[in-house]
Protein backbone atom coordinates (compact mmCIF):
# COMPACT_ATOMS: atom_id res chain seq x y z
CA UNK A 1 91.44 152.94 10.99
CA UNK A 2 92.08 149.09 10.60
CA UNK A 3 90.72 146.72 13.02
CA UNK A 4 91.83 143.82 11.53
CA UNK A 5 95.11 142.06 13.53
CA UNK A 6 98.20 141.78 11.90
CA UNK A 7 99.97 138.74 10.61
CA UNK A 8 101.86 138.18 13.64
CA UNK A 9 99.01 138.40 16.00
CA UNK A 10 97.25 135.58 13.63
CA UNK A 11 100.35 133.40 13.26
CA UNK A 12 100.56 132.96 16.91
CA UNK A 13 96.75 132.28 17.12
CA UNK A 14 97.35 129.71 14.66
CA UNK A 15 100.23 128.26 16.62
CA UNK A 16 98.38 128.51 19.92
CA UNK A 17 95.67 126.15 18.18
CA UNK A 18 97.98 123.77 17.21
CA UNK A 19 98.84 124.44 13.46
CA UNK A 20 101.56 124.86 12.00
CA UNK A 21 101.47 127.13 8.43
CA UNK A 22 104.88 128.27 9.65
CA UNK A 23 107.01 125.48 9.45
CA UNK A 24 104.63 122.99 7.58
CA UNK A 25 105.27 120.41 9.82
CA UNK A 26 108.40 119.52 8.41
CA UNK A 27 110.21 117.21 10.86
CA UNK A 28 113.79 119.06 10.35
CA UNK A 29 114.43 122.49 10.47
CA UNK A 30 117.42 124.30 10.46
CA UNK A 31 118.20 127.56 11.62
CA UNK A 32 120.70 129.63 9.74
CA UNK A 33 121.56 132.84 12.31
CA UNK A 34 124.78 135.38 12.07
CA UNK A 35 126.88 136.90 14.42
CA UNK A 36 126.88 140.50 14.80
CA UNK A 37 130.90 140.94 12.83
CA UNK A 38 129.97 138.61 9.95
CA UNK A 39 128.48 139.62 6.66
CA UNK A 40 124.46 139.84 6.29
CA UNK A 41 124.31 136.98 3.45
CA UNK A 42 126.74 134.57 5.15
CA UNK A 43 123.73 132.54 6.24
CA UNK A 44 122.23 132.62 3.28
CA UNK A 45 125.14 131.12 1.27
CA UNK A 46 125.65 128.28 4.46
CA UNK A 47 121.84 127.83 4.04
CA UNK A 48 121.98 127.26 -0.11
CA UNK A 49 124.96 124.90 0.59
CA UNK A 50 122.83 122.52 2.83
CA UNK A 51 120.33 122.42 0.76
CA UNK A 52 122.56 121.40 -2.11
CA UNK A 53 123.45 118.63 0.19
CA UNK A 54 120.38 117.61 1.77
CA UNK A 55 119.62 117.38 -1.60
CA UNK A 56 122.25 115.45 -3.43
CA UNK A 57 120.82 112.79 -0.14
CA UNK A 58 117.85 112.97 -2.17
CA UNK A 59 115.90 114.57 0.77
CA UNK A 60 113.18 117.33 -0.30
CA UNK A 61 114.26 121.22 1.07
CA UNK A 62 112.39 124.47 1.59
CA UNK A 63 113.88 128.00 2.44
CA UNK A 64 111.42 129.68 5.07
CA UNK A 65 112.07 133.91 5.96
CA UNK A 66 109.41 133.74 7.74
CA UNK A 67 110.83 132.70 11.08
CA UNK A 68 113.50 135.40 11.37
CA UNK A 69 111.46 137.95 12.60
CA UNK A 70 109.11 135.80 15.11
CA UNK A 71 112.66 135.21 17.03
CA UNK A 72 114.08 138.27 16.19
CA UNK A 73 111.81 140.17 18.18
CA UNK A 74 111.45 137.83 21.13
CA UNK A 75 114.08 137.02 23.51
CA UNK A 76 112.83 134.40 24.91
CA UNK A 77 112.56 131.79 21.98
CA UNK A 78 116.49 132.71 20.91
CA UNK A 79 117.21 131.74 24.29
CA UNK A 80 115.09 128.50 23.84
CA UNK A 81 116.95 127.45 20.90
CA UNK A 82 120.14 128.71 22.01
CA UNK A 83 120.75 131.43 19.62
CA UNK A 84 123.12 134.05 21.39
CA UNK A 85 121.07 137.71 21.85
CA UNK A 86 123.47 139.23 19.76
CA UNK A 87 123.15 137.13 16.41
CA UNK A 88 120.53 137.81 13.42
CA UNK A 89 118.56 134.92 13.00
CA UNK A 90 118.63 134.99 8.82
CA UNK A 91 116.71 131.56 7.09
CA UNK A 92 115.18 128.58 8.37
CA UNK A 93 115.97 125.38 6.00
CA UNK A 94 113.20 122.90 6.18
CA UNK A 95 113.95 119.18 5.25
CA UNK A 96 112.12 115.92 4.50
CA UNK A 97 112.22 112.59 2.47
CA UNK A 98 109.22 113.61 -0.27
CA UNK A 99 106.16 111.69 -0.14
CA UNK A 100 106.24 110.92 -4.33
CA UNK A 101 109.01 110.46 -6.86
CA UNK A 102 108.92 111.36 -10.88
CA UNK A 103 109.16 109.14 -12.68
CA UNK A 104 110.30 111.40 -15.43
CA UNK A 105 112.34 114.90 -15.81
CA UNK A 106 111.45 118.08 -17.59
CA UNK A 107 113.47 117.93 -20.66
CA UNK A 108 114.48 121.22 -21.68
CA UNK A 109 116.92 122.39 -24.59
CA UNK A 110 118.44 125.93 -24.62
CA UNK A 111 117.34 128.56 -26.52
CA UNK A 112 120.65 129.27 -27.73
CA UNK A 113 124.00 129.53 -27.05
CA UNK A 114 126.96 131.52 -27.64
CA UNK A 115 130.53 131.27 -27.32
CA UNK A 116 132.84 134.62 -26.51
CA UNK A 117 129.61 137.28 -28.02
CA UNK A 118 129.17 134.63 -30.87
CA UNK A 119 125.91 133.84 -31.70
């Protein structure tokens, strides 16, 4: 039998305590959530689209699952944040300005490449 608690029961210990391993203390976070009629992904594909943009802004992003099933299983927070009972909560988007630029890019060259099966 395993005593140890699970990661739930440690998460919220950790948020209790004042940390924050969860969200990283990113100062915005968006929540991507689905009705109960659309398709599973559509959140994922809004999510991937704001973080082109947030990008292209030259703002730093991060795709968290991690929230989903925190809120998913407690009522009370998707009321908090306004998230109707009957929508999936799917990714949390995390954004900031970074705190260090490159000066520099990878510079990579393809392997190969082929045209219509030609190498």
């Amino acid at each position: 039998m395993n005593d140890s608690p699970n990661w739930a029961t440690l998460m919220a210990k950790e948020i209790g305590s004042g940390g924050d391993t969860l969200l990283y203390g990113a100062p915005v976070a968006f929540l991507f959530h689905s009705s109960p009629y659309a398709e599973p992904g559509d959140c994922y594909v809004a999510a991937t689209y704001a973080m082109i943009a947030a990008q292209s802004l030259g703002l730093g992003t991060c795709m968290i699952g991690m929230v989903a099933p925190f809120l998913e299983r407690n009522k009370k927070l998707k009321a908090k944040y306004g998230i109707p009972n009957r929508n999936k909560p799917g990714i949390v988007l995390l954004m900031e300005y970074p705190g260090f630029s490159f000066k520099h890019g990878v510079r990579r060259r393809f392997a190969s490449v082929s045209y219509n099966g030609e190498p």
